[in-house]
C-alpha atoms as a PDB file:
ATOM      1  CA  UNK A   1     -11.238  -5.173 -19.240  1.00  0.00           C
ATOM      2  CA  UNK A   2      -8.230  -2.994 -18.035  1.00  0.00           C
ATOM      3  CA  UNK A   3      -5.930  -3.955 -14.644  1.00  0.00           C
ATOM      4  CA  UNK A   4      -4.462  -1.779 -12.322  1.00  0.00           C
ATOM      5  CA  UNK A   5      -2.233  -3.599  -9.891  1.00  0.00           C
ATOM      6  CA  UNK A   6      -1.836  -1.536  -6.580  1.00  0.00           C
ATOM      7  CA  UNK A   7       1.037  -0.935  -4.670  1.00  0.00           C
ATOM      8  CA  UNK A   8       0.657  -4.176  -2.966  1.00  0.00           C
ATOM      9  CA  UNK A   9       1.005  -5.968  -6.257  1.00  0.00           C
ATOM     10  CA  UNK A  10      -1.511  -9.040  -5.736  1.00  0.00           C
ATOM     11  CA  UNK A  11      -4.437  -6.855  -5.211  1.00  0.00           C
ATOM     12  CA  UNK A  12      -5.952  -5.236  -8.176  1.00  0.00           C
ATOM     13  CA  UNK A  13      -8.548  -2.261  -9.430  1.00  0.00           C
ATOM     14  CA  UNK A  14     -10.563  -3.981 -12.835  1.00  0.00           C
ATOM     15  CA  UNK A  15     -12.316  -1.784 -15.185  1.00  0.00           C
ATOM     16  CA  UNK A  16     -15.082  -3.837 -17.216  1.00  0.00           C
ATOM     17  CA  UNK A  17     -15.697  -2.165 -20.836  1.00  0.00           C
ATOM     18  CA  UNK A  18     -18.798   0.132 -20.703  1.00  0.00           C
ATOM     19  CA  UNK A  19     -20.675   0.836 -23.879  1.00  0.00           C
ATOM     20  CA  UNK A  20     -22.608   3.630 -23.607  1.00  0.00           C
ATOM     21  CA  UNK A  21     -25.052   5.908 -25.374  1.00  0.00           C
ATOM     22  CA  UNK A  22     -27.922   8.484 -24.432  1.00  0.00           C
ATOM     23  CA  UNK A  23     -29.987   5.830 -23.407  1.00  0.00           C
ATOM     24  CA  UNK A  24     -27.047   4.723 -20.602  1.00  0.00           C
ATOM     25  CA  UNK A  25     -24.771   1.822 -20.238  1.00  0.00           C
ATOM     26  CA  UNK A  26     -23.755  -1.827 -21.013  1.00  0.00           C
ATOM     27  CA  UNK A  27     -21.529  -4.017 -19.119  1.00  0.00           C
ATOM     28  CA  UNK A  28     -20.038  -7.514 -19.014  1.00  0.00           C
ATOM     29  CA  UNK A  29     -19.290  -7.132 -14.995  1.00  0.00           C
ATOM     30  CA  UNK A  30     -17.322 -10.216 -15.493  1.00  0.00           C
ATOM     31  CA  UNK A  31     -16.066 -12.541 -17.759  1.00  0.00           C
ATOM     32  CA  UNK A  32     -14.866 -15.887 -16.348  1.00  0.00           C
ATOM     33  CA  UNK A  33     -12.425 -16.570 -19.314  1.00  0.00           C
ATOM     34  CA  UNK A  34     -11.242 -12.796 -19.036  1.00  0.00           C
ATOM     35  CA  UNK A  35     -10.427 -12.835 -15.551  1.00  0.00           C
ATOM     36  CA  UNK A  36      -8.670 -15.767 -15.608  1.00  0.00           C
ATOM     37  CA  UNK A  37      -6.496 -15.042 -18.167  1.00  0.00           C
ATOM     38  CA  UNK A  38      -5.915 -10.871 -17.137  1.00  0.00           C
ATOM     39  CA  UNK A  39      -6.141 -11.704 -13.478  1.00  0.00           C
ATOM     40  CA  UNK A  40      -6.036 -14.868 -11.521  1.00  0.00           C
ATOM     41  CA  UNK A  41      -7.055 -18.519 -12.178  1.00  0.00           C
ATOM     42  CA  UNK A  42      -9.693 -18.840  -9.717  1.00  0.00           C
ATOM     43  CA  UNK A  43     -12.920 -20.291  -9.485  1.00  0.00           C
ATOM     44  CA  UNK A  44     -15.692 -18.439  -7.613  1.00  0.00           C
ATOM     45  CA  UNK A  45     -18.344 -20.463  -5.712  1.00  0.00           C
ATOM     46  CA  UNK A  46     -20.589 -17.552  -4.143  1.00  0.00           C
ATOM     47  CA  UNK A  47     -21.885 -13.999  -4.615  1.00  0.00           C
ATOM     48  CA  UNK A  48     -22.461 -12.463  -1.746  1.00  0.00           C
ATOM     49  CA  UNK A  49     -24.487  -8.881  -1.374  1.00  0.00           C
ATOM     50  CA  UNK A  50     -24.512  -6.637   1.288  1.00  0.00           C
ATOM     51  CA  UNK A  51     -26.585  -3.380   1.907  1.00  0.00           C
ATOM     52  CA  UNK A  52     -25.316  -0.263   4.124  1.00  0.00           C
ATOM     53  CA  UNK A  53     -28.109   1.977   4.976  1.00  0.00           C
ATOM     54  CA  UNK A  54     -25.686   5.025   6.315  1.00  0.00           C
ATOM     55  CA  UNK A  55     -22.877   6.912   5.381  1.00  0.00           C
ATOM     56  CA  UNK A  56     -19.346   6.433   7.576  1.00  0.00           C
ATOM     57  CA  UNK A  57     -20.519   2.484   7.809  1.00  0.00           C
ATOM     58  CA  UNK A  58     -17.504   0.123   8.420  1.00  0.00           C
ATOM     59  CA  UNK A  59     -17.467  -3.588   7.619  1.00  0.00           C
ATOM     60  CA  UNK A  60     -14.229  -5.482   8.267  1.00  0.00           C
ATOM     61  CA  UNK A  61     -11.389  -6.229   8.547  1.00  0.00           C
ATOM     62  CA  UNK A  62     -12.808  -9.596   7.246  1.00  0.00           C
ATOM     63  CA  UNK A  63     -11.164 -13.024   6.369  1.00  0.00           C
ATOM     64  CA  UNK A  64     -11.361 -16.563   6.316  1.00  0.00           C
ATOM     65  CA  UNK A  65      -8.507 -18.960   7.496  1.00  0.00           C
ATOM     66  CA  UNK A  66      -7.358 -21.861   6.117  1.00  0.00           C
ATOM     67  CA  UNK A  67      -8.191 -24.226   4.592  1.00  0.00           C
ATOM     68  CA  UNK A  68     -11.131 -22.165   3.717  1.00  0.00           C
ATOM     69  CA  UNK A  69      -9.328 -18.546   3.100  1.00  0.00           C
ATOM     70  CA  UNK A  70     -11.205 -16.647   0.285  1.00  0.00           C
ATOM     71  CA  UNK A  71     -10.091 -13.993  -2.719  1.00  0.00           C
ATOM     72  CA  UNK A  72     -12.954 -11.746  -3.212  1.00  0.00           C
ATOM     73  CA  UNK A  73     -14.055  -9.585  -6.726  1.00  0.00           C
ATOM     74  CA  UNK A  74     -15.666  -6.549  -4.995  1.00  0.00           C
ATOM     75  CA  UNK A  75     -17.900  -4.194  -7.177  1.00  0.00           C
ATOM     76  CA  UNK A  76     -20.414  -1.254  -5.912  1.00  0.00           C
ATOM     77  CA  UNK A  77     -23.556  -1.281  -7.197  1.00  0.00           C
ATOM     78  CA  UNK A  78     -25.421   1.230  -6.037  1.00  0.00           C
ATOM     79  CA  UNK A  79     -23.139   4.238  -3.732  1.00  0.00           C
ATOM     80  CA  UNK A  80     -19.657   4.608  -3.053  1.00  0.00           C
ATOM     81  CA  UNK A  81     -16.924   2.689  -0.562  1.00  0.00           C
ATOM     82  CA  UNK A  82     -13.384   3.201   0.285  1.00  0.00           C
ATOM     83  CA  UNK A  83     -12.103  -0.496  -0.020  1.00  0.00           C
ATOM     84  CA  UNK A  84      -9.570  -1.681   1.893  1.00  0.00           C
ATOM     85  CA  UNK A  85      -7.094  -4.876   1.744  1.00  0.00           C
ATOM     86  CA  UNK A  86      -4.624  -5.655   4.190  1.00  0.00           C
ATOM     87  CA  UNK A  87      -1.698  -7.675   3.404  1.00  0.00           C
ATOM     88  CA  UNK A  88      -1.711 -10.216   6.668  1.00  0.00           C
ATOM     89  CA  UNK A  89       0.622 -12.890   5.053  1.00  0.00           C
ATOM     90  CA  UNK A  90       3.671 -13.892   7.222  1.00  0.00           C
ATOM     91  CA  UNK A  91       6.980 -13.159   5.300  1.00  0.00           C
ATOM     92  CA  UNK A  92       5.393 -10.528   2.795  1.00  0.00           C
ATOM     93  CA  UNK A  93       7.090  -7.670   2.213  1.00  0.00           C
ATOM     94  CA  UNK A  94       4.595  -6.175   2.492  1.00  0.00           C
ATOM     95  CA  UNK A  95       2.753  -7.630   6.056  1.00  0.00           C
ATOM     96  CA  UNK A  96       0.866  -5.078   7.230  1.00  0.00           C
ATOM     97  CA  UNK A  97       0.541  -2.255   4.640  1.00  0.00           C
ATOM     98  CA  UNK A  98      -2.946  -1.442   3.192  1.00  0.00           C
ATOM     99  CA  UNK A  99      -4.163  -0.585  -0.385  1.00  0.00           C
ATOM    100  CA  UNK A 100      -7.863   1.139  -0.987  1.00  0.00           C
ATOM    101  CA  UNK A 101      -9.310   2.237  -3.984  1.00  0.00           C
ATOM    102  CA  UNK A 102     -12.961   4.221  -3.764  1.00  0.00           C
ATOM    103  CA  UNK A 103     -15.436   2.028  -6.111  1.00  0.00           C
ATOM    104  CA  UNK A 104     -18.796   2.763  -7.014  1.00  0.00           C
ATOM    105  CA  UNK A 105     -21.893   2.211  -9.188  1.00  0.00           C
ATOM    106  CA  UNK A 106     -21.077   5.174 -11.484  1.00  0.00           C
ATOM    107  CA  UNK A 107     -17.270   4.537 -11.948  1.00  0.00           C
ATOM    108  CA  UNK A 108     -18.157   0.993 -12.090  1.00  0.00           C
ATOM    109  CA  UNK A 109     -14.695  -0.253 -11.070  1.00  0.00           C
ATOM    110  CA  UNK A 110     -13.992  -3.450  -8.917  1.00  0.00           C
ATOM    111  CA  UNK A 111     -11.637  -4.875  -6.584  1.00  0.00           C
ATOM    112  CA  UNK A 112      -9.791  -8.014  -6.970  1.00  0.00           C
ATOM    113  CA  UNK A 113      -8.563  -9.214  -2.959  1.00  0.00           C
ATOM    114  CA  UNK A 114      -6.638 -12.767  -3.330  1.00  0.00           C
ATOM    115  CA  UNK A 115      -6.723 -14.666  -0.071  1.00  0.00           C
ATOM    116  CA  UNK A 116      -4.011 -13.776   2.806  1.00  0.00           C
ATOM    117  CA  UNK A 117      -5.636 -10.025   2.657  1.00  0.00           C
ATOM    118  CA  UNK A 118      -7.620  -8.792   5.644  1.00  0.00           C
ATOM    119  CA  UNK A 119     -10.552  -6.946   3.904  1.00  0.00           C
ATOM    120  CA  UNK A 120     -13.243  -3.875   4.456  1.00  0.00           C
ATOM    121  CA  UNK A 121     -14.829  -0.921   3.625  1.00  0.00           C
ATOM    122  CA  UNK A 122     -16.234   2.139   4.321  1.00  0.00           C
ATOM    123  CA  UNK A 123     -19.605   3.593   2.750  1.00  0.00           C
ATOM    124  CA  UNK A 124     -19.114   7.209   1.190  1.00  0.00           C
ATOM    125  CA  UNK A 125     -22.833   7.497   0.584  1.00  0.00           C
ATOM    126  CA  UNK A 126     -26.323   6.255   2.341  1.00  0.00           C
ATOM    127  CA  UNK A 127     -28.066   3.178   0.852  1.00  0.00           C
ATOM    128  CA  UNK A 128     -24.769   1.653  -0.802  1.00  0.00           C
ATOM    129  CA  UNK A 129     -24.441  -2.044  -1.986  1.00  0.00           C
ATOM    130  CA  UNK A 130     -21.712  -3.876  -3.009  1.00  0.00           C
ATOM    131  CA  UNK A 131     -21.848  -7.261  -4.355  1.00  0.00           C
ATOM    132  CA  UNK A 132     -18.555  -9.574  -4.406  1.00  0.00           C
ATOM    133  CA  UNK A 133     -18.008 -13.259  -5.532  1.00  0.00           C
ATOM    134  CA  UNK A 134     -15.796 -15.717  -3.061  1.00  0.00           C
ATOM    135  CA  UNK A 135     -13.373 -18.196  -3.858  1.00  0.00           C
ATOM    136  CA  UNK A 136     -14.744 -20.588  -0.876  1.00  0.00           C
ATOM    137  CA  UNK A 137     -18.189 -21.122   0.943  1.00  0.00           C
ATOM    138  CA  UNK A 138     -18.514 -19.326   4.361  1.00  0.00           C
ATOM    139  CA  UNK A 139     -17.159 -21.351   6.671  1.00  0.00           C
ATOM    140  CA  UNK A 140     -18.125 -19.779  10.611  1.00  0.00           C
ATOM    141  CA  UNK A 141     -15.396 -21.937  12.254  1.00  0.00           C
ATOM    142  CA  UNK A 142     -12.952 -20.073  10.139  1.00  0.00           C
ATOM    143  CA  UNK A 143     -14.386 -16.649  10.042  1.00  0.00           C
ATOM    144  CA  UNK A 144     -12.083 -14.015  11.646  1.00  0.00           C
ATOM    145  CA  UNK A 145     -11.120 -10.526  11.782  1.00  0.00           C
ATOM    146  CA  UNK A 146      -8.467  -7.689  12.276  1.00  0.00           C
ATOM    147  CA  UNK A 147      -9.217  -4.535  14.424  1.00  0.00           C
ATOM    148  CA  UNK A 148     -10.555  -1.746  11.522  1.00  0.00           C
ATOM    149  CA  UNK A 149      -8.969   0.978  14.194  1.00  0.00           C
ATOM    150  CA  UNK A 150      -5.144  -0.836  15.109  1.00  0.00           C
ATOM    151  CA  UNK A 151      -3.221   2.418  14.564  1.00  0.00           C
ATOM    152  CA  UNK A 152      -0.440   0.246  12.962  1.00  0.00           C
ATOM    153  CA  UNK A 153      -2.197  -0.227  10.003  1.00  0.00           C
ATOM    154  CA  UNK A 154      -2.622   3.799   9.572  1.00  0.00           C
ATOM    155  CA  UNK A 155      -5.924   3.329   7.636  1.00  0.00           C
ATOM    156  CA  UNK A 156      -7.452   6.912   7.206  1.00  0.00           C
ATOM    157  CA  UNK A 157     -11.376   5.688   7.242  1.00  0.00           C
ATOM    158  CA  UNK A 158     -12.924   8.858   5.998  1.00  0.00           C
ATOM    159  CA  UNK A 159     -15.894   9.178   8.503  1.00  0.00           C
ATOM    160  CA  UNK A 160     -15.059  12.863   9.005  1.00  0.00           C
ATOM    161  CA  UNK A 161     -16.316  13.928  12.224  1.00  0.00           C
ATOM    162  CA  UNK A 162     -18.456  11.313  12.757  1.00  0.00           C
ATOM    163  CA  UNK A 163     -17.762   8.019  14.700  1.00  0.00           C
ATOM    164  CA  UNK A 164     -18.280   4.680  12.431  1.00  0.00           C
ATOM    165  CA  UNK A 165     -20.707   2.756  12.597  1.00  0.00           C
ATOM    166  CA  UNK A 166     -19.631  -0.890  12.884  1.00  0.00           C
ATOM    167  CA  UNK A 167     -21.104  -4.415  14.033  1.00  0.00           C
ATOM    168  CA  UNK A 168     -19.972  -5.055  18.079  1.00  0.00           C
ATOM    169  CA  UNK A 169     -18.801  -7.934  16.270  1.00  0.00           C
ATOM    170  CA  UNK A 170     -16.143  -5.675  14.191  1.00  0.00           C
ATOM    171  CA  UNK A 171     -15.130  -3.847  17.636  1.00  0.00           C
ATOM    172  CA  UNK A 172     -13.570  -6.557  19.200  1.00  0.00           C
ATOM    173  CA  UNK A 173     -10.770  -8.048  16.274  1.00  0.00           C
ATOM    174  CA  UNK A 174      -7.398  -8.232  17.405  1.00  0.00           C
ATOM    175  CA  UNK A 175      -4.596  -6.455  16.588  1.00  0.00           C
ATOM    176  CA  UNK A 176      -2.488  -7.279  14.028  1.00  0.00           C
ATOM    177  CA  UNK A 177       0.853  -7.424  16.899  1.00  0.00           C
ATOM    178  CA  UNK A 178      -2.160  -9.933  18.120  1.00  0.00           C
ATOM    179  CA  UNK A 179      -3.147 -11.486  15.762  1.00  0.00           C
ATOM    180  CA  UNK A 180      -0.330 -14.635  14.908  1.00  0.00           C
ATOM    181  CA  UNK A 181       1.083 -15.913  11.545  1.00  0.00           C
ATOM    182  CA  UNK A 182      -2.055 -16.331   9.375  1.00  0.00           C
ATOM    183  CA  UNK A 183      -1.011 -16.876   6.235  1.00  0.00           C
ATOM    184  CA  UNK A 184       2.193 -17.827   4.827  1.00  0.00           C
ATOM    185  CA  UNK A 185       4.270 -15.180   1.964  1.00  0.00           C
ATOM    186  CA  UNK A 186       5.056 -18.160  -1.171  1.00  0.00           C
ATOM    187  CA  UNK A 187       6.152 -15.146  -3.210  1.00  0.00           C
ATOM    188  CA  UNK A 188       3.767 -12.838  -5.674  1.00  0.00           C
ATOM    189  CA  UNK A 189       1.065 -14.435  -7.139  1.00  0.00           C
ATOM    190  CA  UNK A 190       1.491 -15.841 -10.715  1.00  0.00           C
ATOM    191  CA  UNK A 191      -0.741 -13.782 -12.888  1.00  0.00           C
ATOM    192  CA  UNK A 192      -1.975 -15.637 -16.364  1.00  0.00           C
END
C-alpha cells in the first residue's frame, strides 16, 4: 500500500498492491493493520455504497457534525469520480481550500477524508459506484452540507456543458461565509 498526501496534508490518495496476470487482478482493498499504521488509527463502523446512474452526477458537499463527524475511505468500484474534500475546520490553514483526486475501478485508487472535511463527488462515467467505510453511524440530526456551487470554494466540477445533476436536497447547503465554525483546527493529524 503506497500514500500520497495531498496538498491539504490530512487527506490522502492510497494505492492497494495489485497482483496481476492475464487472467486479471488481485487486491487486498484494505488492510486494517496497514491502514492504521500508513494512515490513521481509526476504526470504521460502516460501509456504505452508493450507485450513480448518469454521468455529470453530484453528491455533496457531505458531513456529519459533532459528536458524530465521520473520516471516510472512498474507493470506485465500478466508473470514475472526481472526489472532492473540503477543509471546513476553523483555524486551518487551510479553511476553505479543496483537494480532488479522479478514482476509479480500473486505477483502483482510494481516498482517505478524516473528519472536519466537507466531502463529494462527481461521476465521470454512467453506472458508477463507489463504496466508502465511516468512522461513525449515520446520525440524521447531525447530517449537514456545504453548497457544491459557493464560488469561494472554486471547485471546477467537470460537467462540461451540461448542468449537474444533484438531490434538491444538495441545492439548498449553505455557503461556507454561512455556514459557522464547524470544526475546530488542533493542528495536522498525527499519522502512525
Amino acid at each position: 500500500m503506497e500514500v500520497q498526501w495531498l496538498a491539504i496534508p490530512d487527506v490522502g490518495v492510497i494505492r492497494p498492491r495489485r497482483l496481476a496476470d492475464a487472467r486479471g487482478y488481485f487486491s487486498e482493498a484494505f488492510v486494517d493493520r496497514l491502514f492504521r499504521s500508513a494512515v490513521a488509527d481509526v476504526t470504521f463502523v460502516q460501509d456504505n455504497h452508493a450507485l450513480s446512474r448518469d454521468k455529470g452526477v453530484i453528491r455533496g458537499l457531505h458531513f456529519q457534525r459533532p459528536p458524530h463527524a465521520q473520516g471516510k475511505l472512498v474507493r470506485c468500484t465500478r466508473g470514475r469520480i472526481l472526489d472532492v474534500a473540503v477543509d471546513i475546520r476553523s483555524g486551518s490553514p487551510t479553511y476553505g481550500k479543496h483537494v480532488s483526486a479522479e478514482i476509479s475501478a480500473e486505477n483502483g485508487l482510494q481516498i482517505w477524508i478524516p473528519a472536519g472535511f466537507a466531502h463529494g463527488y462527481c461521476t465521470l462515467e454512467t453506472d458508477t459506484e463507489i463504496s466508502y467505510k465511516v468512522t461513525d453511524y449515520y446520525a440524521p440530526d447531525c447530517d449537514a452540507g456545504l453548497a457544491f456551487d459557493d464560488p469561494a470554494l472554486g471547485i471546477g466540477w467537470p460537467t462540461g456543458d451540461h448542468q449537474p445533476i444533484l438531490s434538491a436536497r444538495d441545492r439548498t447547503h449553505p455557503c461556507l461565509a454561512e455556514l459557522g465554525d464547524v470544526f475546530s483546527y488542533s493542528g495536522p493529524s498525527a499519522r502512525p
